[in-house]
N, C-alpha and C. Protein backbone atom coordinates (compact mmCIF):
# COMPACT_ATOMS: atom_id res chain seq x y z
N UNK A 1 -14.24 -1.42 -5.70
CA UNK A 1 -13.38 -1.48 -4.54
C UNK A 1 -14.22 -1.16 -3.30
N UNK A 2 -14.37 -1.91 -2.58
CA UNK A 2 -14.95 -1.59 -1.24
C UNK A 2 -14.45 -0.63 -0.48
N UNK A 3 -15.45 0.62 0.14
CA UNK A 3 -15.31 1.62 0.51
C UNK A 3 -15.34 2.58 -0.54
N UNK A 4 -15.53 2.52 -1.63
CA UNK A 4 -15.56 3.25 -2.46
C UNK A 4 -16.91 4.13 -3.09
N UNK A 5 -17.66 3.54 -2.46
CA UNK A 5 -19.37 4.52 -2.70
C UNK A 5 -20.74 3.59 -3.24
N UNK A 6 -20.14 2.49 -4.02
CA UNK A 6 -20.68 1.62 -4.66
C UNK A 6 -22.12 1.51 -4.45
N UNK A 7 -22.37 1.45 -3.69
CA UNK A 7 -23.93 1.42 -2.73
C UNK A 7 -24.65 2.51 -2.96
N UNK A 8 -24.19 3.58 -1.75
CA UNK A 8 -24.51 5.07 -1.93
C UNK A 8 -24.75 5.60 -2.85
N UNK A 9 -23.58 5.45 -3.95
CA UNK A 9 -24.38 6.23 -5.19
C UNK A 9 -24.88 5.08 -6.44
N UNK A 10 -24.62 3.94 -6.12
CA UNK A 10 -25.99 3.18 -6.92
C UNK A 10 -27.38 3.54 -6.54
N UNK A 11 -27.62 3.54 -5.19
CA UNK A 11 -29.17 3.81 -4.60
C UNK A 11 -29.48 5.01 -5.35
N UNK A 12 -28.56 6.01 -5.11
CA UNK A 12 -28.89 7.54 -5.60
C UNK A 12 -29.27 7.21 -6.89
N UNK A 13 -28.44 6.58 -7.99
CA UNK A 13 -28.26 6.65 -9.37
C UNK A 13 -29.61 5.87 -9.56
N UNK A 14 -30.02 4.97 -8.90
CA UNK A 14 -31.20 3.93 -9.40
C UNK A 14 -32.61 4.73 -8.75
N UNK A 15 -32.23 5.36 -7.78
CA UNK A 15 -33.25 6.53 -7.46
C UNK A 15 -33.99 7.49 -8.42
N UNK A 16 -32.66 7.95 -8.72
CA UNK A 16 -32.88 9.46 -10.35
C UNK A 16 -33.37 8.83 -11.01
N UNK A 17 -33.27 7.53 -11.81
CA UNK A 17 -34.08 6.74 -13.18
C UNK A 17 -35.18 6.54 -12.77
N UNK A 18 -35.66 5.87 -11.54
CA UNK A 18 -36.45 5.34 -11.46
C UNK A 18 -36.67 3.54 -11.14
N UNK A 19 -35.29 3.21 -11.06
CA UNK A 19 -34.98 2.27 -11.67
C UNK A 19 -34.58 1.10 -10.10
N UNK A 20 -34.87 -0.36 -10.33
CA UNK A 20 -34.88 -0.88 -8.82
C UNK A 20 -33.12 -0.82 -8.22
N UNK A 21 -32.59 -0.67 -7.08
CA UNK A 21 -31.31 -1.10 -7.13
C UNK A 21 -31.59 -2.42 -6.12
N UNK A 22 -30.05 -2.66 -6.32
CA UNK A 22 -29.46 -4.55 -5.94
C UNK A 22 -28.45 -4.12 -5.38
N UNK A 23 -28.42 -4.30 -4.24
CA UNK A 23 -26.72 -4.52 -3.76
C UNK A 23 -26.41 -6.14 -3.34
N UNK A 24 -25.46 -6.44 -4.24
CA UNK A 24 -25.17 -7.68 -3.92
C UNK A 24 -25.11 -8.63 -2.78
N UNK A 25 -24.30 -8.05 -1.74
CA UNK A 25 -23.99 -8.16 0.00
C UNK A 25 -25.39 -8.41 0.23
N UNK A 26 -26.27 -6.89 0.07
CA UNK A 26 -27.27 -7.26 0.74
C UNK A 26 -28.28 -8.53 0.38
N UNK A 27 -28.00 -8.69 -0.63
CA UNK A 27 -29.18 -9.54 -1.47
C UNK A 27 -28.92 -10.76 -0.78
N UNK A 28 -27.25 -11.13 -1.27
CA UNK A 28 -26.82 -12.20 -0.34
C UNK A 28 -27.32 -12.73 1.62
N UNK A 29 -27.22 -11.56 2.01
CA UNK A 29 -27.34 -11.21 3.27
C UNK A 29 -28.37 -11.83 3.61
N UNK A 30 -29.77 -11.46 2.76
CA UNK A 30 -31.12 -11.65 2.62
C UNK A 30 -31.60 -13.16 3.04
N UNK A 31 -30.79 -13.75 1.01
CA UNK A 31 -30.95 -14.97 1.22
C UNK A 31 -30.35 -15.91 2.03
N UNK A 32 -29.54 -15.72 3.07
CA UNK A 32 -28.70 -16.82 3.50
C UNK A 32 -28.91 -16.40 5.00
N UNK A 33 -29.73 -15.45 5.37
CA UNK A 33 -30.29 -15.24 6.70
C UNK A 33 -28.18 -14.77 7.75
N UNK A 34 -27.21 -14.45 6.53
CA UNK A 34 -26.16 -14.24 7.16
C UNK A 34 -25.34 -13.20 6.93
N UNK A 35 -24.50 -12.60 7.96
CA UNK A 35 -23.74 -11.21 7.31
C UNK A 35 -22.59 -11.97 6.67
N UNK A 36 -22.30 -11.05 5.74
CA UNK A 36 -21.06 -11.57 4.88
C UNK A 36 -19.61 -11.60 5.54
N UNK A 37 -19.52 -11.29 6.60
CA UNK A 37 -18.29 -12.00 7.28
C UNK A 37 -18.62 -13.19 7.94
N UNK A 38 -20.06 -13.65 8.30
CA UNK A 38 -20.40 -14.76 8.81
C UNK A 38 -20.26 -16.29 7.47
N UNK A 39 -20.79 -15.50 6.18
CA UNK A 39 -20.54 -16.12 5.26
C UNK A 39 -18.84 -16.70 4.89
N UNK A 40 -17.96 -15.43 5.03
CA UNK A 40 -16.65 -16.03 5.14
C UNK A 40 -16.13 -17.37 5.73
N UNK A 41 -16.49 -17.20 6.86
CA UNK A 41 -16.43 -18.44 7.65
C UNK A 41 -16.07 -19.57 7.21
N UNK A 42 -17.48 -19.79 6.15
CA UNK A 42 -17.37 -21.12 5.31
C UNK A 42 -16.10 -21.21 4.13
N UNK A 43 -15.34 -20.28 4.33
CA UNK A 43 -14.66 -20.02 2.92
C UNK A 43 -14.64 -19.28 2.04
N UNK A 44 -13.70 -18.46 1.50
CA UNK A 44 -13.65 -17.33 0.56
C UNK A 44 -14.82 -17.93 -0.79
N UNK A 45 -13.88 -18.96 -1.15
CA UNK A 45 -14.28 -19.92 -2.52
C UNK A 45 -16.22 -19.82 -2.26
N UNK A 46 -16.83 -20.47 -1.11
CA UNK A 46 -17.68 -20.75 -1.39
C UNK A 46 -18.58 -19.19 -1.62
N UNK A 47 -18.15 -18.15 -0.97
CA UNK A 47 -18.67 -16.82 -1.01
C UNK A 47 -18.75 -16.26 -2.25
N UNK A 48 -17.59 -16.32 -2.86
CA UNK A 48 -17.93 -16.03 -4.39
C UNK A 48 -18.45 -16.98 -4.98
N UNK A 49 -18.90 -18.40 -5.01
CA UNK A 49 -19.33 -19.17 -5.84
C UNK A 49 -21.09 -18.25 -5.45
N UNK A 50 -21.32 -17.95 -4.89
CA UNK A 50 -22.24 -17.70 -4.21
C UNK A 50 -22.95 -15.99 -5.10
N UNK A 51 -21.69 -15.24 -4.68
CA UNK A 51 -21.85 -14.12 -5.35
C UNK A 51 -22.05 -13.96 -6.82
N UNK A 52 -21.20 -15.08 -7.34
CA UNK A 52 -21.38 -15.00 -8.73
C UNK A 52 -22.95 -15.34 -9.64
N UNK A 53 -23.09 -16.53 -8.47
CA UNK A 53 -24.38 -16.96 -8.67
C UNK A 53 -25.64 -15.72 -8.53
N UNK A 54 -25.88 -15.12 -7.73
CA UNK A 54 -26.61 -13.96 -7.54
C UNK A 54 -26.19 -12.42 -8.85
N UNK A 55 -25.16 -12.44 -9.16
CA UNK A 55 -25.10 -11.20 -9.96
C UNK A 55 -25.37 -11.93 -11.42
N UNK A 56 -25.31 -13.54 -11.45
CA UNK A 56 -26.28 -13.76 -12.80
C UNK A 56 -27.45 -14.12 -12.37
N UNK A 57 -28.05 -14.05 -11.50
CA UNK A 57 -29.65 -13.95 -11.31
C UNK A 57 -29.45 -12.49 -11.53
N UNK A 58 -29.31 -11.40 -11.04
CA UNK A 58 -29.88 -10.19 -11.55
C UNK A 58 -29.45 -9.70 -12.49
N UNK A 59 -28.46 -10.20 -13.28
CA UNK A 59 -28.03 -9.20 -14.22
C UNK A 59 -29.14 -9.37 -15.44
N UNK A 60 -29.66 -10.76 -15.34
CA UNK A 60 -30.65 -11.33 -16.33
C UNK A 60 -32.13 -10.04 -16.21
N UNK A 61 -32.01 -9.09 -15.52
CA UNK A 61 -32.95 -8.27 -15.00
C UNK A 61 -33.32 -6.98 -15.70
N UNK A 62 -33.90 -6.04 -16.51
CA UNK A 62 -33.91 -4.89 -17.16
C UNK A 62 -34.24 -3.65 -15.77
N UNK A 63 -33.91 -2.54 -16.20
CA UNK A 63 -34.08 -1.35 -15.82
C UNK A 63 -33.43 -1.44 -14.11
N UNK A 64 -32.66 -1.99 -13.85
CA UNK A 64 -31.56 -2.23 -12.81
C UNK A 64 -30.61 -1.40 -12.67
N UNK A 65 -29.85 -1.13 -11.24
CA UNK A 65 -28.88 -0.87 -10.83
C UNK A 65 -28.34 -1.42 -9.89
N UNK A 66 -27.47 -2.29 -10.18
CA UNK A 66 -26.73 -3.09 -9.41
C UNK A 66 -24.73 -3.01 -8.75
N UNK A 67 -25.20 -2.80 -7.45
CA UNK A 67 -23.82 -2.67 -6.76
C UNK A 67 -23.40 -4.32 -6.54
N UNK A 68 -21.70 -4.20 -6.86
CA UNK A 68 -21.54 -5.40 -6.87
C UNK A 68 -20.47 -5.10 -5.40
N UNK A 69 -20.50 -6.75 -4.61
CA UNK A 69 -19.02 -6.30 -3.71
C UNK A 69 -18.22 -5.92 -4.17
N UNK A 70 -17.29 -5.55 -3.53
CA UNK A 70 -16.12 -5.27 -4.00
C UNK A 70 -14.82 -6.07 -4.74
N UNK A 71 -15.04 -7.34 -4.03
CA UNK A 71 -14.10 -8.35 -4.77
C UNK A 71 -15.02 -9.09 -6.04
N UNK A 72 -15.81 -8.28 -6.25
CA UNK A 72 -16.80 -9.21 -7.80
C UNK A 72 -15.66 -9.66 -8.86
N UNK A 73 -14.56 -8.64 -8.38
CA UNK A 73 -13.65 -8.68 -9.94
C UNK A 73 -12.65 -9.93 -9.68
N UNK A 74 -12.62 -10.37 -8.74
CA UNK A 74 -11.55 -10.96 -8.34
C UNK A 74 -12.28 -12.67 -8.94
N UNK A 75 -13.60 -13.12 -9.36
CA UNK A 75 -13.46 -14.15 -10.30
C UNK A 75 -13.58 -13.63 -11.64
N UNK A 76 -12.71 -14.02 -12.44
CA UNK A 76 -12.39 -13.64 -13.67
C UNK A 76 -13.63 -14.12 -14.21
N UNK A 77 -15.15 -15.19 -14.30
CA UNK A 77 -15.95 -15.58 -14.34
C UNK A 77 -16.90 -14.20 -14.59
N UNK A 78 -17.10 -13.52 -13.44
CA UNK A 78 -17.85 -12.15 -13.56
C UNK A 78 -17.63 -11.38 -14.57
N UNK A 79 -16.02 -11.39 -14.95
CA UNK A 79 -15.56 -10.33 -16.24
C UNK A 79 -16.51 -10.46 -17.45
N UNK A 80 -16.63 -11.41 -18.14
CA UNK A 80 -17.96 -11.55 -19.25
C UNK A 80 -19.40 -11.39 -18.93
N UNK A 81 -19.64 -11.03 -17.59
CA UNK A 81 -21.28 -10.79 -16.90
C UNK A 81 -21.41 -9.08 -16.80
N UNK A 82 -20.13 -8.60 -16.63
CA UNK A 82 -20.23 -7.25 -16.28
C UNK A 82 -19.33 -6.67 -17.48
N UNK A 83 -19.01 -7.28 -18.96
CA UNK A 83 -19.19 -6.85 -19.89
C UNK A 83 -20.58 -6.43 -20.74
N UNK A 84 -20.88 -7.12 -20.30
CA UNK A 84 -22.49 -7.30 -21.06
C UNK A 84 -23.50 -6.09 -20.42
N UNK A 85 -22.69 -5.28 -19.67
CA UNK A 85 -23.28 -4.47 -18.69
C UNK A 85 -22.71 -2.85 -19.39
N UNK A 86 -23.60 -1.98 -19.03
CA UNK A 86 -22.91 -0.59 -18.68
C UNK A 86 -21.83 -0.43 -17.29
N UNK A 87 -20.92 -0.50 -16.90
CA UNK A 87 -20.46 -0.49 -15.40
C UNK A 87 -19.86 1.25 -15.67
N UNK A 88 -19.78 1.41 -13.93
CA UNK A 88 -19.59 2.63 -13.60
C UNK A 88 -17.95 2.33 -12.68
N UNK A 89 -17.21 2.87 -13.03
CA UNK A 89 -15.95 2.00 -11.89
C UNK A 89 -16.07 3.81 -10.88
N UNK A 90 -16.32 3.70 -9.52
CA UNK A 90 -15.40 4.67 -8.71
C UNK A 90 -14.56 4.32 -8.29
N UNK A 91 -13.79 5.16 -8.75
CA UNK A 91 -12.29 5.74 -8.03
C UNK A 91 -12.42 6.30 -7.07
N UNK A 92 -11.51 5.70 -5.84
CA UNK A 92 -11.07 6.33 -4.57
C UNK A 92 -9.32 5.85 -4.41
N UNK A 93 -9.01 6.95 -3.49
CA UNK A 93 -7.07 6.75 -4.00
C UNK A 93 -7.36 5.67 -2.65
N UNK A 94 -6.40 4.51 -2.32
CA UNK A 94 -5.90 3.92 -1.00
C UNK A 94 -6.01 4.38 0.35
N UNK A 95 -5.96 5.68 0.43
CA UNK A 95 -5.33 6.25 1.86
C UNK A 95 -6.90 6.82 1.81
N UNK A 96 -7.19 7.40 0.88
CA UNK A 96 -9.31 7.48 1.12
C UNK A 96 -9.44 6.22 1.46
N UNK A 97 -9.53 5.28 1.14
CA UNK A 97 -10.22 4.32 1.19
C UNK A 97 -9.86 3.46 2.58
N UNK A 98 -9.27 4.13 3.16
CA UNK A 98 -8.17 3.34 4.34
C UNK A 98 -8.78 4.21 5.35
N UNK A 99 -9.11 5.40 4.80
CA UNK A 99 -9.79 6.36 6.42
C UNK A 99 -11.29 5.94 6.27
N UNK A 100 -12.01 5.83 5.34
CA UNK A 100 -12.99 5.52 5.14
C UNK A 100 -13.79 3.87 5.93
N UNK A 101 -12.81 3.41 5.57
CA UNK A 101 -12.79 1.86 6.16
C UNK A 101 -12.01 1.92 8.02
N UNK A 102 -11.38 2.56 8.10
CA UNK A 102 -10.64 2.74 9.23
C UNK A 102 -11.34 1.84 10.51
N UNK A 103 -12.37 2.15 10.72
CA UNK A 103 -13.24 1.46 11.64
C UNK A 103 -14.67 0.83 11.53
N UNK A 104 -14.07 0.08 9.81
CA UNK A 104 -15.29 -1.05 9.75
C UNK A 104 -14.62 -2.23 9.84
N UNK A 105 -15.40 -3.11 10.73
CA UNK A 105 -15.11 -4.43 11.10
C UNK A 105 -15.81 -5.41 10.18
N UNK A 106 -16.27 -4.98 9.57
CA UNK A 106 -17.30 -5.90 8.82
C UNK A 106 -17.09 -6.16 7.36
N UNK A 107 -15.98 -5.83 6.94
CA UNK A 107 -15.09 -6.80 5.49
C UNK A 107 -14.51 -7.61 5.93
N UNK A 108 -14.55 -8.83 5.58
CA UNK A 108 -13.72 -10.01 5.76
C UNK A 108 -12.37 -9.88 5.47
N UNK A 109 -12.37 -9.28 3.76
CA UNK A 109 -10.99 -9.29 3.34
C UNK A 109 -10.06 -8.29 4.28
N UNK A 110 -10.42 -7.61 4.92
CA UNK A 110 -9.71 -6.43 5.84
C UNK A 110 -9.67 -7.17 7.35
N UNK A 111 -10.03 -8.46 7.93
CA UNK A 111 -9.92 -8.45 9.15
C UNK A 111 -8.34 -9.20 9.35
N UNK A 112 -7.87 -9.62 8.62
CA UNK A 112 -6.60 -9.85 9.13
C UNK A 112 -5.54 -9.45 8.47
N UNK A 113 -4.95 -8.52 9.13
CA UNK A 113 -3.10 -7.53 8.15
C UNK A 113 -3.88 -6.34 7.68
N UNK A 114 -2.68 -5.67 8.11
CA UNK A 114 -2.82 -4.68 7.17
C UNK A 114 -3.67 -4.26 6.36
N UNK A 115 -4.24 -2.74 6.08
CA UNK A 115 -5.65 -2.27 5.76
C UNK A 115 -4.93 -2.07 4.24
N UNK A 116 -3.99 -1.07 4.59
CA UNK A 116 -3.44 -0.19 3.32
C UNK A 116 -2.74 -1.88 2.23
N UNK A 117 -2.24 -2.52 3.01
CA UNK A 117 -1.49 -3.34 2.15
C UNK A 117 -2.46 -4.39 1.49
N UNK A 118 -3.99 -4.61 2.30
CA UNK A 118 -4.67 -5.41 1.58
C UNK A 118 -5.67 -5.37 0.18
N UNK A 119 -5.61 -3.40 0.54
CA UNK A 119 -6.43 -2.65 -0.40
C UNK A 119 -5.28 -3.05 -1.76
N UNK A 120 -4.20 -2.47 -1.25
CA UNK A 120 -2.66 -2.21 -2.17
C UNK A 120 -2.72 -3.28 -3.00
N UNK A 121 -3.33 -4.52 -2.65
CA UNK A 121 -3.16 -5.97 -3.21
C UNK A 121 -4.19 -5.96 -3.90
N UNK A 122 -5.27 -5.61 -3.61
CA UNK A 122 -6.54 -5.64 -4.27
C UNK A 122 -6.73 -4.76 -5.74
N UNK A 123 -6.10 -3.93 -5.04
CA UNK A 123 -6.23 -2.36 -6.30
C UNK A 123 -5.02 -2.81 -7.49
């Protein structure tokens, strides 16, 4: 769930092992010379075709820690990629995750309606 730490404590967690981390966004970010609300633009659809594509380039990877966006779950496609995985899920309740996010502009899925009701939909 976005806003939920995903990043932060992947870096930490891939820090302690030793181990490289991936954050998806960013990786994306990287290759496409674009921020991921700029990526929206083109379309939800093509963003995850996109994302999906990148978390099976790295998942194919050993001694990794990989943060996925937040909507990774939302193609049912990913579900058999991140079986094959150890995953870590954090929990954060809505109303954390709503102060937390409060004044980021930079999720797509949050720029139009409602914060609490889009998380509410998501979660």
């Amino acid at each position: 769930m976005m806003g939920s730490g995903k990043s932060s404590t992947g870096k930490a967690l891939a820090d302690s092992l030793n181990w490289t981390f991936y954050d998806i966004d960013n990786e994306l970010e990287k290759d496409h010379n674009l921020s991921i609300s700029d990526m929206f633009i083109n379309g939800e659809p093509q963003f995850r075709e996109q994302e999906t594509k990148k978390l099976k380039e790295i998942a194919l990877k050993d001694c990794i820690v990989c943060s996925t966006g937040g909507g990774i779950i939302l193609d049912e496609s990913n579900h058999e990629i991140l079986k094959q995985s150890f995953c870590v899920y954090l929990y954060a309740s809505i109303d954390s995750l709503c102060q937390r996010l409060e004044d980021d502009d930079s999720r797509p899925l949050l720029s139009n309606g409602n914060k609490h009701e889009v998380l509410q939909n998501i979660f």
